[in-house]
PDB file of N, CA and C in Angstrom:
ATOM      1  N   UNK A   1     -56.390  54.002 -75.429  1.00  0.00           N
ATOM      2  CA  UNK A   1     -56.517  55.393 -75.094  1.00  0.00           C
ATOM      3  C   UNK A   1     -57.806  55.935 -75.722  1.00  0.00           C
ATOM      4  N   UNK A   2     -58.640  56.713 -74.570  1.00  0.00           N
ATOM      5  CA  UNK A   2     -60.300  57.245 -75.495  1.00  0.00           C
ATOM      6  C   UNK A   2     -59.962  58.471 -75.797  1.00  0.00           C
ATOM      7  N   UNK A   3     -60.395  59.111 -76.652  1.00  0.00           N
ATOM      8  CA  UNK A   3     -60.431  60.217 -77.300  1.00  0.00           C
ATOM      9  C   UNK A   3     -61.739  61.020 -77.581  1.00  0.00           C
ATOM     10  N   UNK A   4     -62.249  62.085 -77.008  1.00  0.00           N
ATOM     11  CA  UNK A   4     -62.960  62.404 -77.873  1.00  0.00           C
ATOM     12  C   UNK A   4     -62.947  63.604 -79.070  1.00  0.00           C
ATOM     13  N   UNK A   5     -63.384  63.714 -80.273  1.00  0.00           N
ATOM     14  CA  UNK A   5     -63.047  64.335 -81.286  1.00  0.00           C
ATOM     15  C   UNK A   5     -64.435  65.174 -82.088  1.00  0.00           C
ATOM     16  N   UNK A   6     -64.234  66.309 -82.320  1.00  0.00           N
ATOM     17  CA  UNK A   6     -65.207  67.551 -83.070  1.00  0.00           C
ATOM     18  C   UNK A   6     -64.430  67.726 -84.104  1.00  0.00           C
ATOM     19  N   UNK A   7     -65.521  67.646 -85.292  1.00  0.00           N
ATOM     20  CA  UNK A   7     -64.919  68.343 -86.427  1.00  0.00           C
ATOM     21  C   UNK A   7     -65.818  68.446 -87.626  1.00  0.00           C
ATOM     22  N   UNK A   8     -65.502  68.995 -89.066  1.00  0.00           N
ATOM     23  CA  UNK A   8     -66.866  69.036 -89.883  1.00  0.00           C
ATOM     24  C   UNK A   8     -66.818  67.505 -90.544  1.00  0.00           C
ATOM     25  N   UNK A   9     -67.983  67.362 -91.153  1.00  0.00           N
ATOM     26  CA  UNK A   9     -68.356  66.181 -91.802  1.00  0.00           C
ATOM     27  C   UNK A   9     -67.780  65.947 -93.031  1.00  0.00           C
ATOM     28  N   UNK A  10     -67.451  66.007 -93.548  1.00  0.00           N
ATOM     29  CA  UNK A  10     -67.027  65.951 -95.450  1.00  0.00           C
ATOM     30  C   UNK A  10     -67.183  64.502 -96.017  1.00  0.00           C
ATOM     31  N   UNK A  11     -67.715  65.047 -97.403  1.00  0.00           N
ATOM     32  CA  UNK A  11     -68.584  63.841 -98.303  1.00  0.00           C
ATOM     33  C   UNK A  11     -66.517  63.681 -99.481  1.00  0.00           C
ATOM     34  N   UNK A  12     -66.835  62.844 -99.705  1.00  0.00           N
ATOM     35  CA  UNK A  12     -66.282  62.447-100.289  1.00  0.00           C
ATOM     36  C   UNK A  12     -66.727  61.431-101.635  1.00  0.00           C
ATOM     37  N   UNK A  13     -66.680  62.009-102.608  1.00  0.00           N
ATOM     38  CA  UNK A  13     -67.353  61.453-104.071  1.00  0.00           C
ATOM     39  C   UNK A  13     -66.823  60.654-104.791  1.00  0.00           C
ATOM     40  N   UNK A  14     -67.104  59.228-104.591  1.00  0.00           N
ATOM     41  CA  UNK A  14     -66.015  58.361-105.911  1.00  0.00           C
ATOM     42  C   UNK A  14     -67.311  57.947-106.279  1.00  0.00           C
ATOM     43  N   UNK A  15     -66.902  56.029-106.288  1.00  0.00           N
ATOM     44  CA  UNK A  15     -68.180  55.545-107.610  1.00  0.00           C
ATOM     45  C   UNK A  15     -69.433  55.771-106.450  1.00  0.00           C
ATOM     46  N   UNK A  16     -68.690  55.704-105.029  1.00  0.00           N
ATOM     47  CA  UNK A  16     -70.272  56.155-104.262  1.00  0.00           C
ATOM     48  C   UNK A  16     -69.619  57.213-103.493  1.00  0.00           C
ATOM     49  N   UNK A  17     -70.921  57.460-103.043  1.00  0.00           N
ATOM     50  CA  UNK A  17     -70.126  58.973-101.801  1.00  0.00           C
ATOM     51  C   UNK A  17     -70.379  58.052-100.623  1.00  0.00           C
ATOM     52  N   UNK A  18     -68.834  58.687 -99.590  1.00  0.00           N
ATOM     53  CA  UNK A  18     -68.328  58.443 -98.518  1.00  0.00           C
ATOM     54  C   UNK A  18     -68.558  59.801 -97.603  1.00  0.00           C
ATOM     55  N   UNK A  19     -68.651  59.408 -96.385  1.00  0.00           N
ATOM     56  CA  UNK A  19     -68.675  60.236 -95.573  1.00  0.00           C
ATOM     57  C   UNK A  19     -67.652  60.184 -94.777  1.00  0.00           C
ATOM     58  N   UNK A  20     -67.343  61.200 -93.823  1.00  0.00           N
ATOM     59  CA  UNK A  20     -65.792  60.981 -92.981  1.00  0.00           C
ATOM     60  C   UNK A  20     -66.325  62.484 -91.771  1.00  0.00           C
ATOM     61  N   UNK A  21     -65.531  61.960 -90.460  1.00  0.00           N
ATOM     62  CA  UNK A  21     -65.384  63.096 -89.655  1.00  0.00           C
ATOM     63  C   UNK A  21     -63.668  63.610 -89.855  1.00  0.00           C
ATOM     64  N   UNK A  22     -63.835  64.824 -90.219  1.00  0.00           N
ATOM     65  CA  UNK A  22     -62.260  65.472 -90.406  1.00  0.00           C
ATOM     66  C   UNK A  22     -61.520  65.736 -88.974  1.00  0.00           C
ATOM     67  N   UNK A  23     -60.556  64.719 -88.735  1.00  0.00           N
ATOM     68  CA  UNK A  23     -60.150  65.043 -87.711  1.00  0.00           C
ATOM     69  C   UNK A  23     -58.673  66.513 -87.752  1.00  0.00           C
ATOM     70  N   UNK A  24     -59.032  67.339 -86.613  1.00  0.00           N
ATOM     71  CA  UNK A  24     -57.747  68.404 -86.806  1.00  0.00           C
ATOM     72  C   UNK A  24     -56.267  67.631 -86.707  1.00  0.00           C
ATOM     73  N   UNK A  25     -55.367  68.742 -87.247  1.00  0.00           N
ATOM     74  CA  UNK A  25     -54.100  68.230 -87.282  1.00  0.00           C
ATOM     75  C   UNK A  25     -53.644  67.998 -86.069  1.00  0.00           C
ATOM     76  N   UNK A  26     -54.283  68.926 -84.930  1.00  0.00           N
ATOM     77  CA  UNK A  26     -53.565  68.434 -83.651  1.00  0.00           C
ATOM     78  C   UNK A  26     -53.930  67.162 -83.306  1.00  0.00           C
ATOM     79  N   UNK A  27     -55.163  66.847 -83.111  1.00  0.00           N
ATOM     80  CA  UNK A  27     -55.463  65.998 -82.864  1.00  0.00           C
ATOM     81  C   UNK A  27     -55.260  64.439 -83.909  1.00  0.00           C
ATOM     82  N   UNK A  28     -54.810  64.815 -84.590  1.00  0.00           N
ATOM     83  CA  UNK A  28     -54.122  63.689 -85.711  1.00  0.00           C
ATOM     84  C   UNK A  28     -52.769  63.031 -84.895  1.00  0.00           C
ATOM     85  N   UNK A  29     -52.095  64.123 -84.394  1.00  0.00           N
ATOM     86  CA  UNK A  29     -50.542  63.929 -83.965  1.00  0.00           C
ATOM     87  C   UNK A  29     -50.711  63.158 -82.884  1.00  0.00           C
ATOM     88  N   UNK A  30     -51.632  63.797 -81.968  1.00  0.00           N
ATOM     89  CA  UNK A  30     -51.842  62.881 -80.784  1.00  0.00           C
ATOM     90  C   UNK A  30     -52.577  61.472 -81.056  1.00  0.00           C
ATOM     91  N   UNK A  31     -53.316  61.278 -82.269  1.00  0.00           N
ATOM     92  CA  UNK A  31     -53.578  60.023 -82.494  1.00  0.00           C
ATOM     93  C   UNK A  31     -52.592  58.737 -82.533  1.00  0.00           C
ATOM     94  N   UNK A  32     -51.538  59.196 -83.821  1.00  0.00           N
ATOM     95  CA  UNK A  32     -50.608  58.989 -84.417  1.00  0.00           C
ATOM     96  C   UNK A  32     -49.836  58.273 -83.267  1.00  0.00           C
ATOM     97  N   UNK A  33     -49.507  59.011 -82.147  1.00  0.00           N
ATOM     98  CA  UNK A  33     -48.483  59.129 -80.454  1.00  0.00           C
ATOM     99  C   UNK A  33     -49.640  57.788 -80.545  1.00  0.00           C
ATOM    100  N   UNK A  34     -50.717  57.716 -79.959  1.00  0.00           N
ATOM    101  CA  UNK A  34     -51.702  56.585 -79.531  1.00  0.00           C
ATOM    102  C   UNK A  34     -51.396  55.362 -80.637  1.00  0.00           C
ATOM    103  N   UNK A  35     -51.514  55.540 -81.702  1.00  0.00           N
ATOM    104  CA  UNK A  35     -51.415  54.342 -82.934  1.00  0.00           C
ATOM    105  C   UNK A  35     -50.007  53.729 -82.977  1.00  0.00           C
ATOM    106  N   UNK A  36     -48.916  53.975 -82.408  1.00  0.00           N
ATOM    107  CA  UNK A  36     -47.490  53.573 -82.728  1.00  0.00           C
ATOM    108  C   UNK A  36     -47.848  51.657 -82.123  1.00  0.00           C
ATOM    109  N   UNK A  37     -47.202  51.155 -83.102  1.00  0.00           N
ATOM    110  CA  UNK A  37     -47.469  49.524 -83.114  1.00  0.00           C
ATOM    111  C   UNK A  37     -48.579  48.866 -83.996  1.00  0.00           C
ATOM    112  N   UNK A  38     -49.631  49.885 -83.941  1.00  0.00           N
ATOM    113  CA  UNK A  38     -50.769  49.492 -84.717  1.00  0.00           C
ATOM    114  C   UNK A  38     -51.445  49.874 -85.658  1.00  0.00           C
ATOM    115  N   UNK A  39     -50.702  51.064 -86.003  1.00  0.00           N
ATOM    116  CA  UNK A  39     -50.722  51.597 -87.409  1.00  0.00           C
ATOM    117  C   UNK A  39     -50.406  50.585 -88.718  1.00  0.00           C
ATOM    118  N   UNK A  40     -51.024  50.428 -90.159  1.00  0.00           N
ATOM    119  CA  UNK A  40     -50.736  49.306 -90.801  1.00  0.00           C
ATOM    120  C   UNK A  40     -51.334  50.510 -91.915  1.00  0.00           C
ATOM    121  N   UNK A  41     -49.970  50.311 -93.423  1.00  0.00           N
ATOM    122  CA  UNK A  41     -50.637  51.665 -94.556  1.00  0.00           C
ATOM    123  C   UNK A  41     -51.212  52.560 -94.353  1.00  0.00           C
ATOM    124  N   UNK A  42     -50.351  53.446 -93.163  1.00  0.00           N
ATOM    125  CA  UNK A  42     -51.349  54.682 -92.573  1.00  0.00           C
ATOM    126  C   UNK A  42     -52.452  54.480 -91.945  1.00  0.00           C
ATOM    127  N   UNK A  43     -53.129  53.582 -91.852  1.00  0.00           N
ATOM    128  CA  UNK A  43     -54.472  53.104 -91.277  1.00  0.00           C
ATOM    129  C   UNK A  43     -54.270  52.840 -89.892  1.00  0.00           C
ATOM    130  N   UNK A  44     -55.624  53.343 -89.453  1.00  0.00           N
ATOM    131  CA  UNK A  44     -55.627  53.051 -87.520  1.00  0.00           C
ATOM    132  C   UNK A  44     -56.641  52.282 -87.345  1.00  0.00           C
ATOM    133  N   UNK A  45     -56.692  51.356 -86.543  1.00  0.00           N
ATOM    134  CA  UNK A  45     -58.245  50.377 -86.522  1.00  0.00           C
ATOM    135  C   UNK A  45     -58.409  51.121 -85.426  1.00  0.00           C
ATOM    136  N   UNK A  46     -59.682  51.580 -85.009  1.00  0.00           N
ATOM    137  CA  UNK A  46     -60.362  52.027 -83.575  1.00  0.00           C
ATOM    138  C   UNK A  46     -62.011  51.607 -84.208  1.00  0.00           C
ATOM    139  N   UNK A  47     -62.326  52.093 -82.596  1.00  0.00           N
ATOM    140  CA  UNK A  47     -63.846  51.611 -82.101  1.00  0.00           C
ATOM    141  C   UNK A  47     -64.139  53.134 -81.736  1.00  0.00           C
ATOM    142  N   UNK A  48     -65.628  53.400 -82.937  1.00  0.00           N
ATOM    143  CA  UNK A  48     -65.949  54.732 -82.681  1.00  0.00           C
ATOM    144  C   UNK A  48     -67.458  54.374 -81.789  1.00  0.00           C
ATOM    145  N   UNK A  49     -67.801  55.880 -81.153  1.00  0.00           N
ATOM    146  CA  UNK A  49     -69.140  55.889 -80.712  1.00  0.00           C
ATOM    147  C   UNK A  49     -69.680  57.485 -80.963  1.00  0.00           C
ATOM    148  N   UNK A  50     -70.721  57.472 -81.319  1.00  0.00           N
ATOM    149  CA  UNK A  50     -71.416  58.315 -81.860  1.00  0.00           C
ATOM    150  C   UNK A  50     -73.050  57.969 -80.996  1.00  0.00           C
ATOM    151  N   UNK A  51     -73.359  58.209 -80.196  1.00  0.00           N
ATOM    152  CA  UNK A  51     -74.087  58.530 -78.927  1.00  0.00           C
ATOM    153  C   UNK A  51     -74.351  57.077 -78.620  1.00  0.00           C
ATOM    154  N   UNK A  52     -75.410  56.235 -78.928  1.00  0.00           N
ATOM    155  CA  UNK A  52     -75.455  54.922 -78.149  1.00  0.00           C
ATOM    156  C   UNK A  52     -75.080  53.975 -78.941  1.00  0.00           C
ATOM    157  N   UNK A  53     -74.749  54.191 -80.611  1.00  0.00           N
ATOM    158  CA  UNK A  53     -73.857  53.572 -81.383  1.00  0.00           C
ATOM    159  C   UNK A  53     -72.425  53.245 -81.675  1.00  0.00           C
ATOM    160  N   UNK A  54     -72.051  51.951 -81.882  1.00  0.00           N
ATOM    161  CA  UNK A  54     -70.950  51.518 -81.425  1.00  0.00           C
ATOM    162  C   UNK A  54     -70.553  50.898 -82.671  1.00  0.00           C
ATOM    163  N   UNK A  55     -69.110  51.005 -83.605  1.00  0.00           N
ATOM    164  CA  UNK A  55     -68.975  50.410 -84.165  1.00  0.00           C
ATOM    165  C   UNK A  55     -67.202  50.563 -84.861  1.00  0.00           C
ATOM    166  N   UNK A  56     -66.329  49.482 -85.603  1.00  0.00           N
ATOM    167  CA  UNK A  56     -65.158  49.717 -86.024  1.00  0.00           C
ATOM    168  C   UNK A  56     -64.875  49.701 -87.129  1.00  0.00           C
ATOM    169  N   UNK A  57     -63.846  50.502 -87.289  1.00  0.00           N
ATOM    170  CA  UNK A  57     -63.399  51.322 -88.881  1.00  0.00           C
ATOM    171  C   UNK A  57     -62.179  50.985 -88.537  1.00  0.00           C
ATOM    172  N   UNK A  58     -61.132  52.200 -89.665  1.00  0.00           N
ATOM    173  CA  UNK A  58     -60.104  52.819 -89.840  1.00  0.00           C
ATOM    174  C   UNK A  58     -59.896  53.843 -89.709  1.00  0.00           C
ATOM    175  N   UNK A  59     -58.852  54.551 -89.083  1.00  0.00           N
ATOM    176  CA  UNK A  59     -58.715  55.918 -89.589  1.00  0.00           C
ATOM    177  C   UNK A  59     -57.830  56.044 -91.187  1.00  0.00           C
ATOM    178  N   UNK A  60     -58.233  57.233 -91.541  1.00  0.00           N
ATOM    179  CA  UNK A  60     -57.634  57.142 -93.003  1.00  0.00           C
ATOM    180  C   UNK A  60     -56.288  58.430 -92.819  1.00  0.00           C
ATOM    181  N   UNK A  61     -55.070  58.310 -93.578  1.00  0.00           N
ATOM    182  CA  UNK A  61     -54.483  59.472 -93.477  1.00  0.00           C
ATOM    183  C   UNK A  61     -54.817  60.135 -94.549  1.00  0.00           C
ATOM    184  N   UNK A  62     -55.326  61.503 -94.724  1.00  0.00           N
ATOM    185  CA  UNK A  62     -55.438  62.191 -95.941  1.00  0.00           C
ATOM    186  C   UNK A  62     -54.854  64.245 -95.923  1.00  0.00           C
ATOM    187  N   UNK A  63     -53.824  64.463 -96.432  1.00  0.00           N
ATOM    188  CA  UNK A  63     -53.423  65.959 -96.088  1.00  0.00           C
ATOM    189  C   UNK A  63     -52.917  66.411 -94.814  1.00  0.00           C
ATOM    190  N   UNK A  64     -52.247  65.395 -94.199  1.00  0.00           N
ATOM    191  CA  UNK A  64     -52.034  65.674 -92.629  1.00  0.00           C
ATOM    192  C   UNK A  64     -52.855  65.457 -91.650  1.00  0.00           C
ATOM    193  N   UNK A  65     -53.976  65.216 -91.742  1.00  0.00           N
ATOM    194  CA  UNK A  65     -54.975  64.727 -91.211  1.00  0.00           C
ATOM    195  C   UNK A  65     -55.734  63.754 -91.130  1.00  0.00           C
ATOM    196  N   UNK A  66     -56.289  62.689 -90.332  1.00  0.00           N
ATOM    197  CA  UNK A  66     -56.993  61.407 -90.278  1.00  0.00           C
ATOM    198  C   UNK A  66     -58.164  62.507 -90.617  1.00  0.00           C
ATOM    199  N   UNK A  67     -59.107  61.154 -91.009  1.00  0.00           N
ATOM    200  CA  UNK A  67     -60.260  60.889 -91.685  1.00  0.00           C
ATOM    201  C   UNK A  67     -61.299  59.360 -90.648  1.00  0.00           C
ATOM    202  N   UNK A  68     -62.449  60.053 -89.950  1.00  0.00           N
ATOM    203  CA  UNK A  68     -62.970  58.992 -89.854  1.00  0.00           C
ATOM    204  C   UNK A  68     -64.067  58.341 -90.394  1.00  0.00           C
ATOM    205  N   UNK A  69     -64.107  57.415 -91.201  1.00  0.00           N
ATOM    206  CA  UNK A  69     -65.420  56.833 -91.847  1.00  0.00           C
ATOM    207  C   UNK A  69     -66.671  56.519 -90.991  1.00  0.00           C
ATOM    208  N   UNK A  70     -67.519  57.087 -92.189  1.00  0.00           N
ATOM    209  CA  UNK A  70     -69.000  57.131 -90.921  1.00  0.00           C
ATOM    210  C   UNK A  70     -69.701  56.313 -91.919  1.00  0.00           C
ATOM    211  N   UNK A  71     -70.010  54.799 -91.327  1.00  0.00           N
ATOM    212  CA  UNK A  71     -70.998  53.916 -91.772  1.00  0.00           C
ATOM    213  C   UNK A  71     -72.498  54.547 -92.356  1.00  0.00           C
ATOM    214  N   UNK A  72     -72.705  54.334 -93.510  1.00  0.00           N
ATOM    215  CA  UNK A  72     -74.229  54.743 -93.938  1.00  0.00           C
ATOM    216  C   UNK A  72     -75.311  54.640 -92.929  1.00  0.00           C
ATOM    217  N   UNK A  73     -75.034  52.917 -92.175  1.00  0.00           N
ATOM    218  CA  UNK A  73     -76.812  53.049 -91.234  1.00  0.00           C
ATOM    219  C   UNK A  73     -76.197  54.029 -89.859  1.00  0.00           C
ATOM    220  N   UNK A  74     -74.892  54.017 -89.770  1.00  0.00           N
ATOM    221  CA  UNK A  74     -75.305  54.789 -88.403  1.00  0.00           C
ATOM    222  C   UNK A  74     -75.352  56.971 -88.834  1.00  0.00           C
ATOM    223  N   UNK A  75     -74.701  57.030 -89.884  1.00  0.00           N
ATOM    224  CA  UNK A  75     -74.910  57.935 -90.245  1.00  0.00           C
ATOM    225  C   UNK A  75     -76.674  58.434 -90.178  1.00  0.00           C
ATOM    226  N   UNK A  76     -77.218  57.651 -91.065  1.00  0.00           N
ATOM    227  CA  UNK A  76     -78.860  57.844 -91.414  1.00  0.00           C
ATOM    228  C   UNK A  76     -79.481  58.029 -90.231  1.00  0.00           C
ATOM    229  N   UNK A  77     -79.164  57.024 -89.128  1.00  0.00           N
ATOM    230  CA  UNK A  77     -79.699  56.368 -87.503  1.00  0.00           C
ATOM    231  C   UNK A  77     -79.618  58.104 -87.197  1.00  0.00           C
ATOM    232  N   UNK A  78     -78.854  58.537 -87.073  1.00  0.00           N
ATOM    233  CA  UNK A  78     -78.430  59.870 -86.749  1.00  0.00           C
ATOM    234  C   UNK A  78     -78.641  61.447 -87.159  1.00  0.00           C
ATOM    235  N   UNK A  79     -78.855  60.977 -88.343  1.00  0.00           N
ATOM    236  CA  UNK A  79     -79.400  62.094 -89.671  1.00  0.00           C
ATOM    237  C   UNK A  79     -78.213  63.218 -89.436  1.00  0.00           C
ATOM    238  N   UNK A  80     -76.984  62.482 -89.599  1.00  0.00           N
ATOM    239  CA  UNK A  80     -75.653  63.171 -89.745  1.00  0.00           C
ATOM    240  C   UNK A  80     -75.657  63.409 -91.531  1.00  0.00           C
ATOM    241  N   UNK A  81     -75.093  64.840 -91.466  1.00  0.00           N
ATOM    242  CA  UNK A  81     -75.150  65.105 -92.999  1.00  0.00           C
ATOM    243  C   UNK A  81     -73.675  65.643 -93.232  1.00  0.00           C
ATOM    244  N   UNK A  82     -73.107  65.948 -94.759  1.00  0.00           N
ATOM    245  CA  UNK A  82     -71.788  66.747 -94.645  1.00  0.00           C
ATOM    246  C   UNK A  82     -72.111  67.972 -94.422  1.00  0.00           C
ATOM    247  N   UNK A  83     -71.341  68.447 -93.862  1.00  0.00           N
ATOM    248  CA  UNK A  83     -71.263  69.909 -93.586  1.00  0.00           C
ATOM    249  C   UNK A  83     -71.722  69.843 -92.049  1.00  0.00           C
ATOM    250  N   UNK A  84     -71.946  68.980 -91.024  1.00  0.00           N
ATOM    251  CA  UNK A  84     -72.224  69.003 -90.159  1.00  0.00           C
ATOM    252  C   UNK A  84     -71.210  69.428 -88.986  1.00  0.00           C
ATOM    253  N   UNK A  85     -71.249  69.512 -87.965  1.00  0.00           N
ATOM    254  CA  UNK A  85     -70.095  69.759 -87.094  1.00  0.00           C
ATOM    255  C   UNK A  85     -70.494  68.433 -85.927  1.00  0.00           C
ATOM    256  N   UNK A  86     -69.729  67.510 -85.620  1.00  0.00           N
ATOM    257  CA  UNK A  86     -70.041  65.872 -85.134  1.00  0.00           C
ATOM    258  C   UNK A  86     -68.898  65.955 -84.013  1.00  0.00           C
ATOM    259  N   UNK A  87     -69.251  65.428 -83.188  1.00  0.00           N
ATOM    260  CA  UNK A  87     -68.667  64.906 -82.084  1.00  0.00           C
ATOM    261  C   UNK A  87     -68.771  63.517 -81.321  1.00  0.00           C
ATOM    262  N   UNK A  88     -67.206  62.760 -81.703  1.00  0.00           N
ATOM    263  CA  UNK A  88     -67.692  61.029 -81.241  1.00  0.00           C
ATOM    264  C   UNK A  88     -66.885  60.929 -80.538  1.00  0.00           C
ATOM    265  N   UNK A  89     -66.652  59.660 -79.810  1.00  0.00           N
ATOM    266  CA  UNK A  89     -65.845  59.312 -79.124  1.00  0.00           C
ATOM    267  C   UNK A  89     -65.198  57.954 -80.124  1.00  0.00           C
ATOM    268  N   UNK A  90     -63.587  58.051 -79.443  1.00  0.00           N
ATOM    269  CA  UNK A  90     -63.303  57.069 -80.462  1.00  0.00           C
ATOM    270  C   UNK A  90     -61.542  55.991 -79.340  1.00  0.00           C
ATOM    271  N   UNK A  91     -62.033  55.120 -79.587  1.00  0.00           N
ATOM    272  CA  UNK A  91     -60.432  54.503 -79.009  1.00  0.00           C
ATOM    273  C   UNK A  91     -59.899  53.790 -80.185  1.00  0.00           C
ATOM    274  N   UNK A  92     -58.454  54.104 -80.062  1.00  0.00           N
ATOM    275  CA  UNK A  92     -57.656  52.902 -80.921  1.00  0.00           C
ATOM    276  C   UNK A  92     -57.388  51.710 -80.349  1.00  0.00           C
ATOM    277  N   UNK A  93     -57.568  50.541 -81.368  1.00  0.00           N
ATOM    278  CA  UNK A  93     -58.088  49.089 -81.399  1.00  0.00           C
ATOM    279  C   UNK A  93     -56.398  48.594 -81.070  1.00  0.00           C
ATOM    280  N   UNK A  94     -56.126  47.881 -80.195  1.00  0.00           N
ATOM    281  CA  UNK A  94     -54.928  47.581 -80.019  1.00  0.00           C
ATOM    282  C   UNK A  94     -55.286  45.614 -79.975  1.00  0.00           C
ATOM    283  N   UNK A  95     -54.102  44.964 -80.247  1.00  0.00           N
ATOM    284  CA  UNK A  95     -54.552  43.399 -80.692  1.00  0.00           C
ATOM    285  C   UNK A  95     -53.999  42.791 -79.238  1.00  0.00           C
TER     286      UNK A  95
END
């Protein structure tokens, strides 16, 4: 199932900073409906795209809401920053 998803950017600070697209709660639920079977520790494997870049993560659960991780080179490729407002396309990875 493709999805596409808007939301702000948020950094996230441990021993390095992470980046993530905040996905809304609605759109969490309807993920969630899409992930049943392939959900594993809250985690969703999908295949994101972010304009001609292509690449696979996790979704993260954090506060009711997924979290999508944004790779450093395609972040940079992009000059995506936090606080941004991002729009990707994303499908969940089914085996």
């Amino acid at each position: 199932m493709e999805f596409e998803l808007e939301g702000p950017v948020v950094e996230w600070r441990g021993p390095a900073p992470f980046y993530f697209l905040q996905v809304s709660v609605e759109e969490t639920e309807d993920l969630k409906v899409a992930a049943q079977g392939v959900e594993y520790w809250g985690q969703v494997p999908v295949l994101v795209r972010i304009g001609d870049t292509e690449f696979s993560t996790a979704l993260f659960p954090k506060d009711g809401h997924y979290l999508v991780p944004l790779k450093v080179a395609v972040r940079r490729a992009a000059g995506i920053e936090a606080g941004d407002v991002l729009t990707l396309g994303l499908d969940v990875v089914r085996p």
